[in-house]
PDB file of N, CA and C in Angstrom:
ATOM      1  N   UNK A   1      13.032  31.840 -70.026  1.00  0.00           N
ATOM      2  CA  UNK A   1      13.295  33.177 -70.507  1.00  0.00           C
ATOM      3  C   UNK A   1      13.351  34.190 -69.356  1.00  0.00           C
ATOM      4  N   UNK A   2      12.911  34.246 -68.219  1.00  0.00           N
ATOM      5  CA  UNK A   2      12.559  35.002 -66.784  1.00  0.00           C
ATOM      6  C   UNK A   2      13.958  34.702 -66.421  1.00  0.00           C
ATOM      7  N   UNK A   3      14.199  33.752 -66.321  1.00  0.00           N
ATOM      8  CA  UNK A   3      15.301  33.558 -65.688  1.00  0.00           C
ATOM      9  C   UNK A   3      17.175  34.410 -66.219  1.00  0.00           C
ATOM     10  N   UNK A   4      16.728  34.080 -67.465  1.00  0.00           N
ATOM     11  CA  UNK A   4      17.756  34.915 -68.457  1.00  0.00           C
ATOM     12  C   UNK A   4      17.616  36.619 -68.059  1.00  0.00           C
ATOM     13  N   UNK A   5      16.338  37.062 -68.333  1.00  0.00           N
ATOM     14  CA  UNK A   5      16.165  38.401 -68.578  1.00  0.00           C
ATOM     15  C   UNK A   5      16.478  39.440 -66.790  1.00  0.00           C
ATOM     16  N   UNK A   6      16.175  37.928 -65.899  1.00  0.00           N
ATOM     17  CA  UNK A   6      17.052  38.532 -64.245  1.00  0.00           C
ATOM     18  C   UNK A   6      17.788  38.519 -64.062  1.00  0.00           C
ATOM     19  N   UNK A   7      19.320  37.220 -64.909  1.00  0.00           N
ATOM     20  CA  UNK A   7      20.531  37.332 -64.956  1.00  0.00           C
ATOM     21  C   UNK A   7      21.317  38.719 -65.458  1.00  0.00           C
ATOM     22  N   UNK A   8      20.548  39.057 -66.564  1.00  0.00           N
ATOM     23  CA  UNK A   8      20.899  40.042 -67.434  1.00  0.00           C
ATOM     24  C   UNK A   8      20.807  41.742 -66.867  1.00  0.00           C
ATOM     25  N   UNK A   9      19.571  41.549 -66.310  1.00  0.00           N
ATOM     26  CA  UNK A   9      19.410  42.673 -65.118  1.00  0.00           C
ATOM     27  C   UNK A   9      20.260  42.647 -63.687  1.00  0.00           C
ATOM     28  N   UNK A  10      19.959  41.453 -63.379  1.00  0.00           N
ATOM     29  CA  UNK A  10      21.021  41.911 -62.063  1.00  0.00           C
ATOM     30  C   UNK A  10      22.808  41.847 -62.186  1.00  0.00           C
ATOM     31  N   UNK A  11      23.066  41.475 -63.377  1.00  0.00           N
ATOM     32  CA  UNK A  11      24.631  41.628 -64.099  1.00  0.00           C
ATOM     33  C   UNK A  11      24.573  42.955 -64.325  1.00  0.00           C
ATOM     34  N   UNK A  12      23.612  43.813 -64.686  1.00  0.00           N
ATOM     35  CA  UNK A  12      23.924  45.776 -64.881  1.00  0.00           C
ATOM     36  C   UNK A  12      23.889  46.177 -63.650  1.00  0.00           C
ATOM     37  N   UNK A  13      22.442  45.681 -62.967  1.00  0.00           N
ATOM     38  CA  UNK A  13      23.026  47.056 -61.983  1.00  0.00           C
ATOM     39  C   UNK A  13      24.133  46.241 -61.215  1.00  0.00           C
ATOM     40  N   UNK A  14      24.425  44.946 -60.945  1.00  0.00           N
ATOM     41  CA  UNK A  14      26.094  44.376 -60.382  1.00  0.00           C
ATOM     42  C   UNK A  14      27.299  45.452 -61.084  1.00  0.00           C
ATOM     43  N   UNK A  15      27.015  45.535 -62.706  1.00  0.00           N
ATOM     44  CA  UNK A  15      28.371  46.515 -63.072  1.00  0.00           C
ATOM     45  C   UNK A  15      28.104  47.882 -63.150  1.00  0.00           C
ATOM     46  N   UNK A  16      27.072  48.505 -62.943  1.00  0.00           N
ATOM     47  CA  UNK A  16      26.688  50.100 -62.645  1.00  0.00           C
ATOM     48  C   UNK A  16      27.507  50.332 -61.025  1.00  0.00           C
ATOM     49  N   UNK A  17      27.149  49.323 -60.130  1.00  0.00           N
ATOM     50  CA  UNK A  17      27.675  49.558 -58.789  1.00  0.00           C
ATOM     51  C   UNK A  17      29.191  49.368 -58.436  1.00  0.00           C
ATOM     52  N   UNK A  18      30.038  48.671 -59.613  1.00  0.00           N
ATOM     53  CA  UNK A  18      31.174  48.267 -59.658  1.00  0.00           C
ATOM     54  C   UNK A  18      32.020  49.285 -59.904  1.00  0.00           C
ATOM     55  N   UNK A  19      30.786  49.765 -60.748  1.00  0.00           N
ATOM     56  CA  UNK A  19      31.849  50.967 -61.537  1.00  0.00           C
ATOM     57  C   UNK A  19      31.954  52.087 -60.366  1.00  0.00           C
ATOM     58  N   UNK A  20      31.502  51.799 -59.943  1.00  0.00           N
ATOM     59  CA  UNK A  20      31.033  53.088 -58.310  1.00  0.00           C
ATOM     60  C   UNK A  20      32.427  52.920 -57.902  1.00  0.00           C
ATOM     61  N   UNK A  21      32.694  51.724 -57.727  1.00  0.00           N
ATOM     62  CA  UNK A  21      34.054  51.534 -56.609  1.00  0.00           C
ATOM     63  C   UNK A  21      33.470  50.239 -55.831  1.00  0.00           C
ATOM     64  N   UNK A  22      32.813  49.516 -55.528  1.00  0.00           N
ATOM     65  CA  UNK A  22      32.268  48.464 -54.614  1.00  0.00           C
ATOM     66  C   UNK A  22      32.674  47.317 -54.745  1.00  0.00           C
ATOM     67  N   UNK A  23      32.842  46.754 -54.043  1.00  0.00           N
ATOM     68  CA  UNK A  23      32.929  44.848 -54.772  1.00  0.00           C
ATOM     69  C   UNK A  23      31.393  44.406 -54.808  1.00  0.00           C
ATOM     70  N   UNK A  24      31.325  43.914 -55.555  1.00  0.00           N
ATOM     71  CA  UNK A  24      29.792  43.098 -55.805  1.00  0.00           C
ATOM     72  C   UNK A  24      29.628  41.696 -56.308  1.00  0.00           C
ATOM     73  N   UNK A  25      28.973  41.017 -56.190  1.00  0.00           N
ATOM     74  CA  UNK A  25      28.292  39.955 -56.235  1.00  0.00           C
ATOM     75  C   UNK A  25      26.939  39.731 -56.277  1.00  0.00           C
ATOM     76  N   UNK A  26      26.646  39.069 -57.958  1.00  0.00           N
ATOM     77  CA  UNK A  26      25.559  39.185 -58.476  1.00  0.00           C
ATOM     78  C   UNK A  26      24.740  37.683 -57.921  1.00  0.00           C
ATOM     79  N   UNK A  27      23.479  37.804 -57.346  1.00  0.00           N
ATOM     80  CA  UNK A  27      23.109  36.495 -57.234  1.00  0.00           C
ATOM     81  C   UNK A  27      21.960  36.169 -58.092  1.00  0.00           C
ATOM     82  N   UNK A  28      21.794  35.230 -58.517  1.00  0.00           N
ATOM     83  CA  UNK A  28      21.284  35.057 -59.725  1.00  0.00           C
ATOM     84  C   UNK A  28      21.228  33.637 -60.536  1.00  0.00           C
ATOM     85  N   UNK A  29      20.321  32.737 -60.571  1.00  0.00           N
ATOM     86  CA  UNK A  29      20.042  31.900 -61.338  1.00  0.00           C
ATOM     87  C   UNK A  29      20.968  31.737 -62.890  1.00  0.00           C
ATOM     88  N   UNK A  30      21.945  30.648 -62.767  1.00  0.00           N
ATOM     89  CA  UNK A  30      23.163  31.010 -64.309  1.00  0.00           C
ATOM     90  C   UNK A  30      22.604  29.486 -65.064  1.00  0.00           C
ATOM     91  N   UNK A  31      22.937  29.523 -66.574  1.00  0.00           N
ATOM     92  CA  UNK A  31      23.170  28.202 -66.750  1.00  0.00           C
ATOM     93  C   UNK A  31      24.659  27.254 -66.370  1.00  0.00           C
ATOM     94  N   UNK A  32      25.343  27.911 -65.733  1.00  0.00           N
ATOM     95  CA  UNK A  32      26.804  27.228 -65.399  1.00  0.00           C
ATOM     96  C   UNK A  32      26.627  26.855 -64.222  1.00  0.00           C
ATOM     97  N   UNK A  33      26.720  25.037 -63.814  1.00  0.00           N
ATOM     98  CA  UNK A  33      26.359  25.000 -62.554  1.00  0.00           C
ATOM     99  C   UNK A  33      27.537  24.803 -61.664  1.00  0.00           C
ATOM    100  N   UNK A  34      28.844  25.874 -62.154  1.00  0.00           N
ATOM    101  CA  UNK A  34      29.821  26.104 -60.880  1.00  0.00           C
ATOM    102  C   UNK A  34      28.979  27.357 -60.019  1.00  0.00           C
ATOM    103  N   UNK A  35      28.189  28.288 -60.911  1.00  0.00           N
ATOM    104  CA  UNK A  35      27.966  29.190 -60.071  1.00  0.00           C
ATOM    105  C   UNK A  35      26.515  28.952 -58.726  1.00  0.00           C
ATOM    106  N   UNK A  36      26.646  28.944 -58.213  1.00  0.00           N
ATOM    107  CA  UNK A  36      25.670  29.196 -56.686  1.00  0.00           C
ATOM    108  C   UNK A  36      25.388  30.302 -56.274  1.00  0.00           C
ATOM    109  N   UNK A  37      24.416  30.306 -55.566  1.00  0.00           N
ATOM    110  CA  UNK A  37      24.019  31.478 -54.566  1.00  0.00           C
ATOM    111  C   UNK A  37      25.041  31.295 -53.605  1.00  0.00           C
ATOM    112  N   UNK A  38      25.435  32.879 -53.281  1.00  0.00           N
ATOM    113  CA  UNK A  38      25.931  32.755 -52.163  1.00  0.00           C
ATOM    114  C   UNK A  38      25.110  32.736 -50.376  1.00  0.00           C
ATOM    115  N   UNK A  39      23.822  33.480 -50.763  1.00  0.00           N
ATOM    116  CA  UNK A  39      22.930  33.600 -49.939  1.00  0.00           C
ATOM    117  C   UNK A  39      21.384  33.150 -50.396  1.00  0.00           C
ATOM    118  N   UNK A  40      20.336  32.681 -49.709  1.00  0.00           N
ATOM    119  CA  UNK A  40      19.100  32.370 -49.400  1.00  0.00           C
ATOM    120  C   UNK A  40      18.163  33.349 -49.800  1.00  0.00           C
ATOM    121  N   UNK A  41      17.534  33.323 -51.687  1.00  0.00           N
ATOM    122  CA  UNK A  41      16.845  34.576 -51.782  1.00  0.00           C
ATOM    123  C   UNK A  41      15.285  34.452 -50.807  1.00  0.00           C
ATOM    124  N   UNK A  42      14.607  33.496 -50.402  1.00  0.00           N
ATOM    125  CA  UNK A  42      13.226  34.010 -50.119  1.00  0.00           C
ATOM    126  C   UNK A  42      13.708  34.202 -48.735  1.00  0.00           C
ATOM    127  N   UNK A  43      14.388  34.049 -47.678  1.00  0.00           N
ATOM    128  CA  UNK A  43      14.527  34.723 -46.483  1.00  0.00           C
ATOM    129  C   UNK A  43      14.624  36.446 -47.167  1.00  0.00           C
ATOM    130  N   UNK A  44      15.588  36.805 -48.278  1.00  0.00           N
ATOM    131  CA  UNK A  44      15.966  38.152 -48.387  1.00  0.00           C
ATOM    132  C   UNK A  44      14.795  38.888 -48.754  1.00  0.00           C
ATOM    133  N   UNK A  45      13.666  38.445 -49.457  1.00  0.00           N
ATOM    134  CA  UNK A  45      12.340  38.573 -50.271  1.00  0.00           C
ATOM    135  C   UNK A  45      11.207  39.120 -48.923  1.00  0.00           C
ATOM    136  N   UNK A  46      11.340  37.996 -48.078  1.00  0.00           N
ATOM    137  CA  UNK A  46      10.655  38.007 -46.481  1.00  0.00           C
ATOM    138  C   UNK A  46      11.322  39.557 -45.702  1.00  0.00           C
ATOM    139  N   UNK A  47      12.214  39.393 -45.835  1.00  0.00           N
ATOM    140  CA  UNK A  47      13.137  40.668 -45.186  1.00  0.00           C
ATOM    141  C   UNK A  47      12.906  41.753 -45.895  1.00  0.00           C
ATOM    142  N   UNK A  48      12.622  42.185 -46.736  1.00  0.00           N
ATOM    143  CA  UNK A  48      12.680  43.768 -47.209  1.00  0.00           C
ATOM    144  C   UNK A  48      11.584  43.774 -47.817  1.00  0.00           C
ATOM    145  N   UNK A  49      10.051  42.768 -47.449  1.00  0.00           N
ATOM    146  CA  UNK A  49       8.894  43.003 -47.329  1.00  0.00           C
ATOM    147  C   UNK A  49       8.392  43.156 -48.583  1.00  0.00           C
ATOM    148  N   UNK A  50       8.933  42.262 -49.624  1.00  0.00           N
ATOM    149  CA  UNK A  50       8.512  41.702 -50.973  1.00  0.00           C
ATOM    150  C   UNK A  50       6.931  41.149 -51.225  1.00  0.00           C
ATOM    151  N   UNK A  51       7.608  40.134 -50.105  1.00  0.00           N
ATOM    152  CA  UNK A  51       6.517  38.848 -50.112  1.00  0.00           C
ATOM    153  C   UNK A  51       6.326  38.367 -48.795  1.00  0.00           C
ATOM    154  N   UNK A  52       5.335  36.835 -48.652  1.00  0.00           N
ATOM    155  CA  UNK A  52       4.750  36.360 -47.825  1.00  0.00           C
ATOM    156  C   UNK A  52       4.983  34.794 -47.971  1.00  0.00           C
ATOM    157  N   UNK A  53       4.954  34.146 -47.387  1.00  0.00           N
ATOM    158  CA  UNK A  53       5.260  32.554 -47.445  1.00  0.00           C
ATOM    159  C   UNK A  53       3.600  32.309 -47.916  1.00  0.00           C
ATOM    160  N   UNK A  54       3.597  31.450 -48.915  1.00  0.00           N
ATOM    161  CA  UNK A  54       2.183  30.876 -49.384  1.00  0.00           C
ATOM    162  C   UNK A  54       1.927  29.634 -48.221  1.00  0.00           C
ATOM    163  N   UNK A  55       1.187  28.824 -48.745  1.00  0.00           N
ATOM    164  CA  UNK A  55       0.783  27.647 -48.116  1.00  0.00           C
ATOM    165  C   UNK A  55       1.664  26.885 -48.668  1.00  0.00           C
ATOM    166  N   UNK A  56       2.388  26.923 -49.791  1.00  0.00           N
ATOM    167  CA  UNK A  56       2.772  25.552 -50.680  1.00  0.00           C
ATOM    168  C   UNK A  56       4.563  25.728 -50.280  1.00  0.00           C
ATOM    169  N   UNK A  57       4.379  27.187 -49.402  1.00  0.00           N
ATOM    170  CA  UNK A  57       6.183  27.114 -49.260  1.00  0.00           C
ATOM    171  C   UNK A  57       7.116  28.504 -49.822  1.00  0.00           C
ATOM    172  N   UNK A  58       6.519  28.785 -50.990  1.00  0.00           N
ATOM    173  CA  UNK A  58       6.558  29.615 -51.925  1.00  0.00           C
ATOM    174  C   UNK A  58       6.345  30.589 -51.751  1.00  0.00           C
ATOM    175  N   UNK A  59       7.384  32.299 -52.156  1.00  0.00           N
ATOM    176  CA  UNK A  59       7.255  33.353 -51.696  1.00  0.00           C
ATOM    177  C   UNK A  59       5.995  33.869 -52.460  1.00  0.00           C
ATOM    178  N   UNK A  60       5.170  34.702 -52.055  1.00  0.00           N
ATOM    179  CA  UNK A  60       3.954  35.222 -52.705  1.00  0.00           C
ATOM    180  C   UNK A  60       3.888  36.727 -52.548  1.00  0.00           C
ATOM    181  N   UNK A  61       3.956  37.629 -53.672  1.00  0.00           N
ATOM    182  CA  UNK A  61       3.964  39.014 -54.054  1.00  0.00           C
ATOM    183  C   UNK A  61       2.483  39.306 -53.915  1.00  0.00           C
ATOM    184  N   UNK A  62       1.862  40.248 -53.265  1.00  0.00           N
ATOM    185  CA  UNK A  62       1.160  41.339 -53.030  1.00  0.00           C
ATOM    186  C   UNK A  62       0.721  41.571 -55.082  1.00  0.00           C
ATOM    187  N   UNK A  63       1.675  42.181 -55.401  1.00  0.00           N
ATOM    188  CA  UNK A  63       1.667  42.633 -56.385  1.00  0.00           C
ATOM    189  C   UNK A  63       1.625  41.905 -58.093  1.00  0.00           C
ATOM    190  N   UNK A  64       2.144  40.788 -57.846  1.00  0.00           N
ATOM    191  CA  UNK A  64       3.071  39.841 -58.572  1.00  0.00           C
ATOM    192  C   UNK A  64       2.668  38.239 -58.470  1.00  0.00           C
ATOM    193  N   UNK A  65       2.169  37.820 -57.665  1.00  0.00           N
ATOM    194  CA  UNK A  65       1.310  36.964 -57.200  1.00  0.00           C
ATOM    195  C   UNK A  65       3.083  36.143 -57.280  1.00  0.00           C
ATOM    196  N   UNK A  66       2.725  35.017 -57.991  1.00  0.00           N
ATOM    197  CA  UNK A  66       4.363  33.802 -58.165  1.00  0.00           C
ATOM    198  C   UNK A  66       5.110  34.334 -58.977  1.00  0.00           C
ATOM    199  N   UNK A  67       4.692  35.071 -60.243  1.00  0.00           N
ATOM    200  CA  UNK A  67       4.891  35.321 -61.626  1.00  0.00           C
ATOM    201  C   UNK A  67       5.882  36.156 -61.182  1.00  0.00           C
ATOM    202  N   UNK A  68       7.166  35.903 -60.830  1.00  0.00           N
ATOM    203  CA  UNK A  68       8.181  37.052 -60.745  1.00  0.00           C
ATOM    204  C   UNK A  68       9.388  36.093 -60.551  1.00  0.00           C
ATOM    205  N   UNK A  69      10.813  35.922 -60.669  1.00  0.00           N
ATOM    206  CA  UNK A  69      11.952  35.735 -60.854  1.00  0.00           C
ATOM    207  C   UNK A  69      12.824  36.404 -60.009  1.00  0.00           C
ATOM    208  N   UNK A  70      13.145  36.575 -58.515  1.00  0.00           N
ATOM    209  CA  UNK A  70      14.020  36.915 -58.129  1.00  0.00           C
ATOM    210  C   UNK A  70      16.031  36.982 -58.090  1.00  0.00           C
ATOM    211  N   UNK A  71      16.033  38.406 -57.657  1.00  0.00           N
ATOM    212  CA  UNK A  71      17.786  38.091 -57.880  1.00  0.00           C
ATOM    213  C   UNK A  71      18.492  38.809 -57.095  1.00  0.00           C
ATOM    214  N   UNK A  72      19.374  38.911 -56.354  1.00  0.00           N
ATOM    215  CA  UNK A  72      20.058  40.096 -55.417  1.00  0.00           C
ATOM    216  C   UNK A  72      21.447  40.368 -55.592  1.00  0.00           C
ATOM    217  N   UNK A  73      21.946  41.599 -55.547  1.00  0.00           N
ATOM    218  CA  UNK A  73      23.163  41.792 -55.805  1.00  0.00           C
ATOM    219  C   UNK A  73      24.008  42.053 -54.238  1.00  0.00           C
ATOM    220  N   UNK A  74      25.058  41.449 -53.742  1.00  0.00           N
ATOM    221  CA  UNK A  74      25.717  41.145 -52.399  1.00  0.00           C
ATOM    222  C   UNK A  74      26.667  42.640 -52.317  1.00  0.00           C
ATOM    223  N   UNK A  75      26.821  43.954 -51.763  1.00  0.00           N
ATOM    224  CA  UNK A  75      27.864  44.980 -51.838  1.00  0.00           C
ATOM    225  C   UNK A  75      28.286  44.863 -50.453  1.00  0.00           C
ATOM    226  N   UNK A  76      29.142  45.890 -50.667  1.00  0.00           N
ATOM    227  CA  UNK A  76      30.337  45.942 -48.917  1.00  0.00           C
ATOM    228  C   UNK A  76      29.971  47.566 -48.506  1.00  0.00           C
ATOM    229  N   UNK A  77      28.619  48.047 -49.608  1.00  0.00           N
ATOM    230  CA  UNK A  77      27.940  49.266 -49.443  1.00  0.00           C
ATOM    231  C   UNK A  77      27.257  49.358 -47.360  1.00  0.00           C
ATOM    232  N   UNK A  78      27.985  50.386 -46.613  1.00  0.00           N
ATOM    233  CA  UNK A  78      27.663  50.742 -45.458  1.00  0.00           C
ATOM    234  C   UNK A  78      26.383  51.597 -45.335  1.00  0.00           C
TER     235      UNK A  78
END
């Protein structure tokens, strides 16, 4: 169900930003397995100071502990 309810979120703000004018690309966990990531979410998680690498590998939230579902949307935003 996490997984659905991040598809569903990162598909709005993907078409809130579309509607801007942007190209976008939603990344995001689908049940269709043509779709892929185009990019590596826990490097992106590590990078904008989400989380922390656990012991087991696994990104770990401050806030959120595992219990969270990541997703990122890709723009050509400068």
């Amino acid at each position: 169900m996490l997984f659905h309810l991040s598809a569903i979120e990162d598909n709005e703000v993907a078409d809130y930003i579309r509607r801007l004018g942007y190209d976008v690309s939603p990344q995001h966990v689908s049940g269709e397995a043509e779709e892929r990531y185009q990019v590596l979410i826990p490097p992106l998680l590590l990078w904008t100071g989400i989380g922390e690498v656990s012991r087991a590998g696994i990104i770990l939230s401050p806030f959120l502990g595992l219990n969270f579902k990541a997703a990122a949307v890709l723009t050509n935003i400068l």
